[in-house]
PDB file of N, CA and C in Angstrom:
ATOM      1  N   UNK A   1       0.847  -1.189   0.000  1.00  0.00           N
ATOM      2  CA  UNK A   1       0.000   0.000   0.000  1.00  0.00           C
ATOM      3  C   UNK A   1       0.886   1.244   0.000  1.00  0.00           C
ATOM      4  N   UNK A   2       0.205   2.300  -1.042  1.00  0.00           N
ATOM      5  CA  UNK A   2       1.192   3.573  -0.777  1.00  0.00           C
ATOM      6  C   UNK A   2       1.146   4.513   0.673  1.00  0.00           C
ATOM      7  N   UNK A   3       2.196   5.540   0.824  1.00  0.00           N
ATOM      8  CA  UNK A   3       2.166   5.669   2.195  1.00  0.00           C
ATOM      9  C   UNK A   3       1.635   6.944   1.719  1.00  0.00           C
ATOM     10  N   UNK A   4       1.110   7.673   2.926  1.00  0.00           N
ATOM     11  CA  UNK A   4       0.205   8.697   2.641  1.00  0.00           C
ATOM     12  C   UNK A   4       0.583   9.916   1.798  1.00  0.00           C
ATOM     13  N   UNK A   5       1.898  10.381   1.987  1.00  0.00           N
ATOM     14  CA  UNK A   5       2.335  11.570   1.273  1.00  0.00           C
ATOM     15  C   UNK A   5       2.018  10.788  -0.465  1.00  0.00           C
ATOM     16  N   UNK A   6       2.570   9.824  -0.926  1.00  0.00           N
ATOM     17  CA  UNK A   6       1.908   9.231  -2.157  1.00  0.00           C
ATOM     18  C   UNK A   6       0.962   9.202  -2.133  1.00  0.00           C
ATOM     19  N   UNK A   7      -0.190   9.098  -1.565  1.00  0.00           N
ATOM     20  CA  UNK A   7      -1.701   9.270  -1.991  1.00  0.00           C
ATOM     21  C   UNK A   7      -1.396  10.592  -1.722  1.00  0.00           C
ATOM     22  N   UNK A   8      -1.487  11.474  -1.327  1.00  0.00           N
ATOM     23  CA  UNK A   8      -1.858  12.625  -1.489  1.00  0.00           C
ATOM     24  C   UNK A   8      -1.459  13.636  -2.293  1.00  0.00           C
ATOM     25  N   UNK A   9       0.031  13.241  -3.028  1.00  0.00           N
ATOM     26  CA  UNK A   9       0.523  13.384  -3.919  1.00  0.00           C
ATOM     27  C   UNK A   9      -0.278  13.142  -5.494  1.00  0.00           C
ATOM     28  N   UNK A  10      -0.433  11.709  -5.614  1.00  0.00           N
ATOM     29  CA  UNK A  10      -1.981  11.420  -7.044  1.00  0.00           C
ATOM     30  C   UNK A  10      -2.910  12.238  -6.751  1.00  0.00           C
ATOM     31  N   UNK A  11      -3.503  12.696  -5.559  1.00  0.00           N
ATOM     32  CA  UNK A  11      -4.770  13.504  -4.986  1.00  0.00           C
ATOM     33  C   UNK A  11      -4.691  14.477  -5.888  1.00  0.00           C
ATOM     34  N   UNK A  12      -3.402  15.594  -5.618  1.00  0.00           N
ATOM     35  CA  UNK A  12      -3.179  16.774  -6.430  1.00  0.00           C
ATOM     36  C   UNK A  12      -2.988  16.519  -7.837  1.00  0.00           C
ATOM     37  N   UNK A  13      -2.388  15.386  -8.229  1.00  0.00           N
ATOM     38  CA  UNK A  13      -1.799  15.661  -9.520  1.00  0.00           C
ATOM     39  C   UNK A  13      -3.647  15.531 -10.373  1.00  0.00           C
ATOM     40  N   UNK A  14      -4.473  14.617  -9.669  1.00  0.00           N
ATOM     41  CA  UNK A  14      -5.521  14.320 -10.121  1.00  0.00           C
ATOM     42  C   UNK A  14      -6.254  15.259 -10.366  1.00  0.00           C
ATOM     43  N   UNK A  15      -6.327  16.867  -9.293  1.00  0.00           N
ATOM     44  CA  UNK A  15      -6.819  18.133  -9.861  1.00  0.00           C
ATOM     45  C   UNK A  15      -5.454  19.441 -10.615  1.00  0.00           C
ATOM     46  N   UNK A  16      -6.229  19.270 -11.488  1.00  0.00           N
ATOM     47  CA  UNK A  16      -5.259  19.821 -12.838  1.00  0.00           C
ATOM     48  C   UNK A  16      -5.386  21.397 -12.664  1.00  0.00           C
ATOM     49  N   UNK A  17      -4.143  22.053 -11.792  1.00  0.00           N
ATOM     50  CA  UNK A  17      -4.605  23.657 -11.945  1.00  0.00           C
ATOM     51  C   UNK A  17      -3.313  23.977 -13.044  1.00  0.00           C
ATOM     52  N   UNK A  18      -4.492  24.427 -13.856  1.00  0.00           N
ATOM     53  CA  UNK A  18      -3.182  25.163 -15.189  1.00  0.00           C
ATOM     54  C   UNK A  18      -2.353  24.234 -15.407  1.00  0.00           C
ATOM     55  N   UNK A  19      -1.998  23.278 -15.173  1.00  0.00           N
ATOM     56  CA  UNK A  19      -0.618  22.008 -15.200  1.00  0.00           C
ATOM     57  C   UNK A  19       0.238  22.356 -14.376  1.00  0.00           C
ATOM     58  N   UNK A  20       0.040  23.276 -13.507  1.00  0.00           N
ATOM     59  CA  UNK A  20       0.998  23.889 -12.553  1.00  0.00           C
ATOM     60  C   UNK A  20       1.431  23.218 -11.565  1.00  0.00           C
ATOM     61  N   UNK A  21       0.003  22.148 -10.975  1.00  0.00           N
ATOM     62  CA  UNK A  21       0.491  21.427  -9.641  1.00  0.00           C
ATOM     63  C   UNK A  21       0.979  22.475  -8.781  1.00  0.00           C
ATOM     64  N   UNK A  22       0.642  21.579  -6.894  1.00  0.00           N
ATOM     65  CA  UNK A  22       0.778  22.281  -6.196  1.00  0.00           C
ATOM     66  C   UNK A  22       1.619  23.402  -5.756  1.00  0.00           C
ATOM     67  N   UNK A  23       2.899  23.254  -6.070  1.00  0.00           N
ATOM     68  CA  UNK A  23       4.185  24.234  -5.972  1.00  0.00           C
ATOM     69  C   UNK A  23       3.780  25.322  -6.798  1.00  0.00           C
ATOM     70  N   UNK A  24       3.374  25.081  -7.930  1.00  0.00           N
ATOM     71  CA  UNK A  24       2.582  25.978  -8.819  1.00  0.00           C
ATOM     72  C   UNK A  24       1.981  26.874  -7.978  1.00  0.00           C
ATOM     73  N   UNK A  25       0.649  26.176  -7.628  1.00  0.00           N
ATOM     74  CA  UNK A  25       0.088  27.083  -7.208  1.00  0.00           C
ATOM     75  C   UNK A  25      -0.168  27.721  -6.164  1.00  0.00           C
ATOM     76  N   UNK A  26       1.243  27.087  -5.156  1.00  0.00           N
ATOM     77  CA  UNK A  26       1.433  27.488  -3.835  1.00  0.00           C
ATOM     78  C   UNK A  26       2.501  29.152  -4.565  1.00  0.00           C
ATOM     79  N   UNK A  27       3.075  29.088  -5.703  1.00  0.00           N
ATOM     80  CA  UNK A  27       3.704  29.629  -5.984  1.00  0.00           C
ATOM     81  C   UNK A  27       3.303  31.325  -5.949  1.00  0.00           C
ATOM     82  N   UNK A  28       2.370  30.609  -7.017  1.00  0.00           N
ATOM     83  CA  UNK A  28       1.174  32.194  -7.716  1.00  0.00           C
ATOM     84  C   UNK A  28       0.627  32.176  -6.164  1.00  0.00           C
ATOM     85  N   UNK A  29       0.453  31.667  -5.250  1.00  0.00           N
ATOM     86  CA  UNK A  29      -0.398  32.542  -4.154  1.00  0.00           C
ATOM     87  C   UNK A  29       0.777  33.123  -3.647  1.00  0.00           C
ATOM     88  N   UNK A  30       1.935  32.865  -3.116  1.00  0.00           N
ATOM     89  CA  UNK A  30       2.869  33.502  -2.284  1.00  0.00           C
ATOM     90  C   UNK A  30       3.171  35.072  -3.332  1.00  0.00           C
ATOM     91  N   UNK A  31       3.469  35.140  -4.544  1.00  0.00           N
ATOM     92  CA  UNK A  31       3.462  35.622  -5.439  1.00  0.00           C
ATOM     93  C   UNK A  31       2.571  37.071  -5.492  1.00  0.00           C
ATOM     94  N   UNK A  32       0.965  36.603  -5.300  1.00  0.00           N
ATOM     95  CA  UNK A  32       0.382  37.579  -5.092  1.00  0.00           C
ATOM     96  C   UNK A  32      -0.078  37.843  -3.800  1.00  0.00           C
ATOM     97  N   UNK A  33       0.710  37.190  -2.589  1.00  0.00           N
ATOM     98  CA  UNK A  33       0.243  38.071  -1.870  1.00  0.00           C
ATOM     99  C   UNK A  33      -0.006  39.516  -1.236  1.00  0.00           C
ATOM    100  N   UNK A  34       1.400  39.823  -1.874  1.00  0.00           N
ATOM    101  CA  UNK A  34       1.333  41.414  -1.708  1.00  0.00           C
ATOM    102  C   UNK A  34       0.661  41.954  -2.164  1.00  0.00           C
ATOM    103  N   UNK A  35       0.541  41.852  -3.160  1.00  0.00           N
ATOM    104  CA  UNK A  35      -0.568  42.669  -4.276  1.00  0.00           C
ATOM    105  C   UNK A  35      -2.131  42.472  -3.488  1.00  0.00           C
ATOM    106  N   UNK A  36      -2.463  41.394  -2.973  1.00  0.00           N
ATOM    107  CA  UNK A  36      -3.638  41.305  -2.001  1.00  0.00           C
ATOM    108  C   UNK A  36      -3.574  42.660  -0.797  1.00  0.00           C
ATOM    109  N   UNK A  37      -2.562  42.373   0.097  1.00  0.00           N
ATOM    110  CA  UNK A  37      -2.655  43.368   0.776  1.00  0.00           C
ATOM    111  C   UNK A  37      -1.968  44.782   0.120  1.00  0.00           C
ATOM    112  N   UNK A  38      -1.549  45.049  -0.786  1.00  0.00           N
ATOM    113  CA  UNK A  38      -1.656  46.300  -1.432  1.00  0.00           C
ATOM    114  C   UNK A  38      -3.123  46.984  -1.601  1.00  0.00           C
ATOM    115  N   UNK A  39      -3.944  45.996  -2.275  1.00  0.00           N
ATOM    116  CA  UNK A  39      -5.308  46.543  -2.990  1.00  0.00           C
ATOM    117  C   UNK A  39      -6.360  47.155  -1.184  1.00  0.00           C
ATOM    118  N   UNK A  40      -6.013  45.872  -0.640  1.00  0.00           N
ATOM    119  CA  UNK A  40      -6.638  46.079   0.540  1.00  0.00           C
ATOM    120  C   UNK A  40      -6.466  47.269   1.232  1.00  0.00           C
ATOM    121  N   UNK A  41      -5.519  47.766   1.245  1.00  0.00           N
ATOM    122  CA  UNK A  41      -4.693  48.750   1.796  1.00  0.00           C
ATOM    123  C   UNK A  41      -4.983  50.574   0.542  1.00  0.00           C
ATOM    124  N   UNK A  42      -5.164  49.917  -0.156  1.00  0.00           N
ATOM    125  CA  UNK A  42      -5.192  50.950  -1.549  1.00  0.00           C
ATOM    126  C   UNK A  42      -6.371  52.615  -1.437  1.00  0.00           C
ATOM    127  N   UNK A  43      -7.422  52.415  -0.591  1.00  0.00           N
ATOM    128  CA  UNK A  43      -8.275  53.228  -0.360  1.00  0.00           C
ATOM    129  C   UNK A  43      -8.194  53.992   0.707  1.00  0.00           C
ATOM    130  N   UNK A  44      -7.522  53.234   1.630  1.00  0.00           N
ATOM    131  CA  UNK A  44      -6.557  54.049   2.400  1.00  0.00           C
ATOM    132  C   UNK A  44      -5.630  54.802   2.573  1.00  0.00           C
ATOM    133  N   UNK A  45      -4.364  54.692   1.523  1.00  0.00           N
ATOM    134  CA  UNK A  45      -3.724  55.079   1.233  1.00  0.00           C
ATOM    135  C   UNK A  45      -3.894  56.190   0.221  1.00  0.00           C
ATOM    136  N   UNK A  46      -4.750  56.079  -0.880  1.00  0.00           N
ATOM    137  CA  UNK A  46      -5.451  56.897  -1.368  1.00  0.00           C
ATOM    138  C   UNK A  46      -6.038  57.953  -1.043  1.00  0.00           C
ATOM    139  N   UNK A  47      -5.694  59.162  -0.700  1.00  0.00           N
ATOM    140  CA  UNK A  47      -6.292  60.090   0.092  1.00  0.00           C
ATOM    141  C   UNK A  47      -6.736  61.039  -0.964  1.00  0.00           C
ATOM    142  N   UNK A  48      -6.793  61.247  -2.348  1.00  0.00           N
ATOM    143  CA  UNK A  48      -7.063  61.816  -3.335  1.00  0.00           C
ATOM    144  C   UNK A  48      -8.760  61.426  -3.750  1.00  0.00           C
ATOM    145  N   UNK A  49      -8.413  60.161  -3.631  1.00  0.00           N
ATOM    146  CA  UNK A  49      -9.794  59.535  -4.062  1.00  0.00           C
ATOM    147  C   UNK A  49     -10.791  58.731  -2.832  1.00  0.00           C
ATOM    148  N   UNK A  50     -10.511  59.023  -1.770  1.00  0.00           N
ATOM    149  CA  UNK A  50     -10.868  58.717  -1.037  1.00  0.00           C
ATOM    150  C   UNK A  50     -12.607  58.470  -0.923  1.00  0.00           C
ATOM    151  N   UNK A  51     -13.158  59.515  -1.149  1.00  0.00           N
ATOM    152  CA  UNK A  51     -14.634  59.610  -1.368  1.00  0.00           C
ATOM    153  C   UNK A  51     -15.104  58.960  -2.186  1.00  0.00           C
ATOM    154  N   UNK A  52     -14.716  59.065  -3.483  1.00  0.00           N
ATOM    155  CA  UNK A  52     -15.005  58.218  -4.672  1.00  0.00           C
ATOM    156  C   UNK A  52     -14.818  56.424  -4.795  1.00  0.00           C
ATOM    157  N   UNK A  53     -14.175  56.302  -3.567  1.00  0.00           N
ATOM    158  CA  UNK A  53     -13.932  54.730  -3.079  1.00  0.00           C
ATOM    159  C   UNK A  53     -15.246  54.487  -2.175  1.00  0.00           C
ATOM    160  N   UNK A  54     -15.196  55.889  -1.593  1.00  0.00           N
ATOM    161  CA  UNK A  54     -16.269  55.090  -0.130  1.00  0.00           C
ATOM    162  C   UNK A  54     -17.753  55.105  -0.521  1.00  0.00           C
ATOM    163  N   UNK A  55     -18.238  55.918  -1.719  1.00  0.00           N
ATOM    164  CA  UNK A  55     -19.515  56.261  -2.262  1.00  0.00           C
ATOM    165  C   UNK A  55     -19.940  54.484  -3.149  1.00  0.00           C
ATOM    166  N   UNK A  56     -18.118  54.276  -3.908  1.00  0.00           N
ATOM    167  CA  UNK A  56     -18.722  52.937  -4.000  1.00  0.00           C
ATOM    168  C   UNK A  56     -19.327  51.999  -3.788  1.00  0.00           C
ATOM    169  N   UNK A  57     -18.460  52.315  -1.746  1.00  0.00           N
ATOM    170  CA  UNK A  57     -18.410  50.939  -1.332  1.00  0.00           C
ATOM    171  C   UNK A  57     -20.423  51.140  -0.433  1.00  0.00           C
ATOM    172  N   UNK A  58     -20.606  52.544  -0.614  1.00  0.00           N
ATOM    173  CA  UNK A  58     -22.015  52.276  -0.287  1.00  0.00           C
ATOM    174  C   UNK A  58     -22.988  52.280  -1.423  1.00  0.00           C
ATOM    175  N   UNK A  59     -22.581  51.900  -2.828  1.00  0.00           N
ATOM    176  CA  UNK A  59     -23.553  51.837  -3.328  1.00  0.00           C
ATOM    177  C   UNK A  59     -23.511  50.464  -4.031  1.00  0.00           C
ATOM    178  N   UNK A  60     -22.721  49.606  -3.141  1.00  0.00           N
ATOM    179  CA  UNK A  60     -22.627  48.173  -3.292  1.00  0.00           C
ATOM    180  C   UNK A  60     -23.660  47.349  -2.224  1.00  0.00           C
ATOM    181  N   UNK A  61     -23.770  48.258  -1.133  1.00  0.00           N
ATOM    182  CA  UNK A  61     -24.218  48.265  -0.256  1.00  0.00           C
ATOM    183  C   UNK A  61     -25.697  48.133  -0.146  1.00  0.00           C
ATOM    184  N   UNK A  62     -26.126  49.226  -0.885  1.00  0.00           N
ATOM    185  CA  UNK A  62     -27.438  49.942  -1.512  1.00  0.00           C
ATOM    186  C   UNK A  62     -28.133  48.944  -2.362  1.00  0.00           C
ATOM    187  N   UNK A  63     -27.125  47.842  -3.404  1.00  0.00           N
ATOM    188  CA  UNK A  63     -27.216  46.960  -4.372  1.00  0.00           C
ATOM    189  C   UNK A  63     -27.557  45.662  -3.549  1.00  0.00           C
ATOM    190  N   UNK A  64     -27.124  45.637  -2.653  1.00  0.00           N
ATOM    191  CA  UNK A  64     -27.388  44.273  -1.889  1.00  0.00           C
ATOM    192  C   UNK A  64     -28.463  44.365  -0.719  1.00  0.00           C
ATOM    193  N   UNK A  65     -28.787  45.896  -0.393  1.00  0.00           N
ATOM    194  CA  UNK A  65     -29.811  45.880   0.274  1.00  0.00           C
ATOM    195  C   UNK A  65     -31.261  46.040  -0.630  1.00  0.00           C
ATOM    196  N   UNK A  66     -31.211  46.020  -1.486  1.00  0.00           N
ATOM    197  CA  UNK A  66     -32.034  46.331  -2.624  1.00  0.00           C
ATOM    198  C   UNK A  66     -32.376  44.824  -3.343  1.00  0.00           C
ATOM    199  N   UNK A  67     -31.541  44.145  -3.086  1.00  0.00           N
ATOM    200  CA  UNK A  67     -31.635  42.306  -3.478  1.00  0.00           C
ATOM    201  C   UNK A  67     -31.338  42.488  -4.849  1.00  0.00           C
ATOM    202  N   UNK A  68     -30.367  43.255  -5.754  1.00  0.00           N
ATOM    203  CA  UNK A  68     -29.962  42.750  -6.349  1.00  0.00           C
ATOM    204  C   UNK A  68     -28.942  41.793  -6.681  1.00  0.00           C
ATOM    205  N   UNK A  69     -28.170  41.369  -5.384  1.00  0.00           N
ATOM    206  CA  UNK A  69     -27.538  40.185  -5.325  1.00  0.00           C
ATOM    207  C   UNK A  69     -28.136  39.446  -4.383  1.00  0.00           C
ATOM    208  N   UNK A  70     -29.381  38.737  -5.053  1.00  0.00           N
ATOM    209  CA  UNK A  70     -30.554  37.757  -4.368  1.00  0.00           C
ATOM    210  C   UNK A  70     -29.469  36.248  -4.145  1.00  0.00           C
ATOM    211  N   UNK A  71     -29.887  35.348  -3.713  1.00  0.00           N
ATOM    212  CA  UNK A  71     -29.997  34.256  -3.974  1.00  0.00           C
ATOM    213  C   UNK A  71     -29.480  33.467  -5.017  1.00  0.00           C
ATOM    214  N   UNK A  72     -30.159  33.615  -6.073  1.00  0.00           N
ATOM    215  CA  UNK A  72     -30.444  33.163  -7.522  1.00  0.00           C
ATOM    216  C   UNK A  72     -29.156  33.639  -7.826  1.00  0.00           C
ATOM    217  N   UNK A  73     -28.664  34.991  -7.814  1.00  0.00           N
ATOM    218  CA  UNK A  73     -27.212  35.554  -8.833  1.00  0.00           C
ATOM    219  C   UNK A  73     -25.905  35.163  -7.451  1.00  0.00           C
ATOM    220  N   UNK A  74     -26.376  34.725  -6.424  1.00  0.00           N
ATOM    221  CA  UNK A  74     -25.065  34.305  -5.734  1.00  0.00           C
ATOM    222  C   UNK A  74     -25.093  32.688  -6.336  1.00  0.00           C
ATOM    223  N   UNK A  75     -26.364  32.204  -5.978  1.00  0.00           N
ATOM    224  CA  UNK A  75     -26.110  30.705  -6.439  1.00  0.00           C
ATOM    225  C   UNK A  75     -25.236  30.282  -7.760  1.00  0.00           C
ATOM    226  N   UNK A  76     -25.695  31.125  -8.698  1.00  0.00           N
ATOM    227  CA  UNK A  76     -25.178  30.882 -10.377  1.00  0.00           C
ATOM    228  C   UNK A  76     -23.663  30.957 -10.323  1.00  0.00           C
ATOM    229  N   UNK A  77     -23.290  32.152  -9.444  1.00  0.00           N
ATOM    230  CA  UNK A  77     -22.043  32.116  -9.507  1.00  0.00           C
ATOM    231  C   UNK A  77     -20.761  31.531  -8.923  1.00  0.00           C
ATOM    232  N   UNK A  78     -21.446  30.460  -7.766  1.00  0.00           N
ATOM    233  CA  UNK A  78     -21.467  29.512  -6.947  1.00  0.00           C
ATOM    234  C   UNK A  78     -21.194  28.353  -7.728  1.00  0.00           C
ATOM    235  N   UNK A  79     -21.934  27.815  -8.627  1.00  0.00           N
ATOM    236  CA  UNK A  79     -22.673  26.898  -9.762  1.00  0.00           C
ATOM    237  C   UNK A  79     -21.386  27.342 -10.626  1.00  0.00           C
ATOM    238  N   UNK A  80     -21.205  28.049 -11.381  1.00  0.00           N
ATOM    239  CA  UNK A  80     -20.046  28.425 -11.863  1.00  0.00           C
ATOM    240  C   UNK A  80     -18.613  28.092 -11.740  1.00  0.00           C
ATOM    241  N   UNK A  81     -18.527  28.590 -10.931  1.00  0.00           N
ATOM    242  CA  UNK A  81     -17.243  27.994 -10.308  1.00  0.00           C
ATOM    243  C   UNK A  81     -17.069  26.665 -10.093  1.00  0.00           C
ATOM    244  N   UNK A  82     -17.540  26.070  -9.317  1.00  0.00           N
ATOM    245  CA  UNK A  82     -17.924  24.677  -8.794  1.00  0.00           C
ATOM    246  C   UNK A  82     -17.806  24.017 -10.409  1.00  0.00           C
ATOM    247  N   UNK A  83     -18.646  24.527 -11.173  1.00  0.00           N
ATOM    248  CA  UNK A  83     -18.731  23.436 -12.364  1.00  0.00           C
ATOM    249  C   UNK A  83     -17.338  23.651 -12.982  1.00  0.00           C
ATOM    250  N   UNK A  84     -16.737  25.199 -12.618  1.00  0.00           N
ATOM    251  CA  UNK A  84     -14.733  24.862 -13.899  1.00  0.00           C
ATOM    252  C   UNK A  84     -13.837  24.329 -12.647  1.00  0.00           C
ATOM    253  N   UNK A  85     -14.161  24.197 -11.764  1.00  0.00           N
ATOM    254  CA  UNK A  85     -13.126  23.584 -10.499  1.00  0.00           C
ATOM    255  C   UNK A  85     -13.744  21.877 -10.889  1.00  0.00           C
ATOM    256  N   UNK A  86     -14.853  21.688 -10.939  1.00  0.00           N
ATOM    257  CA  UNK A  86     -15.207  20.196 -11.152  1.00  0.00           C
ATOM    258  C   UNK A  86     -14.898  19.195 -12.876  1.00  0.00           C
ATOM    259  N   UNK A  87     -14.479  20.236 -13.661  1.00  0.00           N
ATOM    260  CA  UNK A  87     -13.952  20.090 -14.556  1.00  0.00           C
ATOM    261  C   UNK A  87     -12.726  19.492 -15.178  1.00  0.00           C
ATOM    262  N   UNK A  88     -11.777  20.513 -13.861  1.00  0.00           N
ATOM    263  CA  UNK A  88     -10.073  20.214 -14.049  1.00  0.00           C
ATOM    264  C   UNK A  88      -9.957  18.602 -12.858  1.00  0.00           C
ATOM    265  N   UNK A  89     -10.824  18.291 -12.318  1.00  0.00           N
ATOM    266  CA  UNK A  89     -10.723  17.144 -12.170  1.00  0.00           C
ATOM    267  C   UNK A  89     -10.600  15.449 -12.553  1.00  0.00           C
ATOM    268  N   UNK A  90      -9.550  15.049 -12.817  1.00  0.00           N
ATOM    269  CA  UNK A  90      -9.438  13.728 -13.224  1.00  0.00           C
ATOM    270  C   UNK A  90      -9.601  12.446 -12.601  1.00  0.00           C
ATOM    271  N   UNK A  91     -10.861  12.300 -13.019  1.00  0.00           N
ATOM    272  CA  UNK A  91     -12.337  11.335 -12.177  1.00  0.00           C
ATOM    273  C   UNK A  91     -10.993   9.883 -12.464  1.00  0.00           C
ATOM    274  N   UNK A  92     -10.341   9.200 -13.682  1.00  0.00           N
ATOM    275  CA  UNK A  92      -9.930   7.820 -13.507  1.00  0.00           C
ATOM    276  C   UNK A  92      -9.069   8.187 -12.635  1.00  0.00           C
ATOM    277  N   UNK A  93      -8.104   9.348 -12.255  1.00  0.00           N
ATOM    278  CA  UNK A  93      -7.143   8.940 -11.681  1.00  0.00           C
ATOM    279  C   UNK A  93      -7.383   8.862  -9.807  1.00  0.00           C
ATOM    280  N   UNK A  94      -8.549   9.988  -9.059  1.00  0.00           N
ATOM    281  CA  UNK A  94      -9.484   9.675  -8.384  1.00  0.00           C
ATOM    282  C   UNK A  94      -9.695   7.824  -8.355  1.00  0.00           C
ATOM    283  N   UNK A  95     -10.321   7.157  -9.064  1.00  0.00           N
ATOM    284  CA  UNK A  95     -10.851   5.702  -8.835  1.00  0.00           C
ATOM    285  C   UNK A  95      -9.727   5.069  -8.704  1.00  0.00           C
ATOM    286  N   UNK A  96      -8.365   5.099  -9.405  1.00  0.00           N
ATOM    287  CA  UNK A  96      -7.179   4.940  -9.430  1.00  0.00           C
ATOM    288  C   UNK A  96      -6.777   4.794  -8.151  1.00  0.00           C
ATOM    289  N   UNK A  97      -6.998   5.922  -6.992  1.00  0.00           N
ATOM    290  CA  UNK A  97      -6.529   5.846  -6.089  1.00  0.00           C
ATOM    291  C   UNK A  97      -7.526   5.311  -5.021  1.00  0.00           C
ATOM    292  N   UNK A  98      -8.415   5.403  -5.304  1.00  0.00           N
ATOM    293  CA  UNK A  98     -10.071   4.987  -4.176  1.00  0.00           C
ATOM    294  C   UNK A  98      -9.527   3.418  -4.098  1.00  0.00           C
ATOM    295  N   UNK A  99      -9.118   3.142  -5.222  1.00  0.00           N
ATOM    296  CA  UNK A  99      -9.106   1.469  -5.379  1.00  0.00           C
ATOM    297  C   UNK A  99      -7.757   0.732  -4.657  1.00  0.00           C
ATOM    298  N   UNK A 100      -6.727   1.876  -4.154  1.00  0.00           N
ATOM    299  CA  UNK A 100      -5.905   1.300  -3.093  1.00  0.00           C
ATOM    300  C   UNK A 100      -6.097   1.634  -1.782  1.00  0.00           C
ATOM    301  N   UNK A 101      -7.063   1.851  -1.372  1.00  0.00           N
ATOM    302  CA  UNK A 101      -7.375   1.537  -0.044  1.00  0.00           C
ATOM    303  C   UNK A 101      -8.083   0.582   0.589  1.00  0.00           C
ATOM    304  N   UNK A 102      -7.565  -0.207   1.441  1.00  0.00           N
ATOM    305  CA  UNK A 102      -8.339  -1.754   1.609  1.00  0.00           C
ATOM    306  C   UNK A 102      -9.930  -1.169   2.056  1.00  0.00           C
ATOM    307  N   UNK A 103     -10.826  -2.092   1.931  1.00  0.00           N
ATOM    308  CA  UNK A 103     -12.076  -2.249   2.313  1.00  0.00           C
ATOM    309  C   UNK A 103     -11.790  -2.983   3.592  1.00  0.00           C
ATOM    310  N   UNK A 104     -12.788  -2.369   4.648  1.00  0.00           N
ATOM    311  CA  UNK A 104     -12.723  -3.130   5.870  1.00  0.00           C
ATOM    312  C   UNK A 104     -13.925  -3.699   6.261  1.00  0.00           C
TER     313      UNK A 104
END
């Protein structure tokens, strides 16, 4: 039987991001993290546009108290995702590995 870092190893290779695999995409996250807390940080720092950020951020506000992001347009985009993440998945190599673990 393989030892666990090998199964969990097929696990990843079995979801296909970009062909990048995990280092990949441990990569691109370390990569952008700054840029995360840059943007986060960005309206703050921004003291020019300051207003023009915060009028946004209440008329996003206004949009969701208003139900235009009901249910229905969170679900879809929920549904969305889920269906291109369920995509890059490789279902034989999944059974591939289901099938070395003993039954008890």
């Amino acid at each position: 039987m393989d030892s666990a870092k090998e199964i969990a190893k097929e696990m990843l290779d079995a979801i296909d991001v970009d062909s990048s695999g995990f280092w990949g995409a441990f990569g691109k996250g370390l990569v952008s993290f700054p840029v995360t807390l840059t943007y986060l940080g960005y309206d703050f720092i921004d003291t020019d546009h300051r207003r023009e950020n915060q009028d946004d951020k209440f008329r996003v506000a206004k949009l969701i108290k208003q139900g235009v992001f009901n249910h229905e347009v969170i679900g879809k985009v929920i549904r969305v995702s889920l269906n291109d993440f369920a995509s890059r998945i490789n279902m034989e190599k999944i059974e591939t590995i289901i099938k070395k673990f003993p039954v008890h």
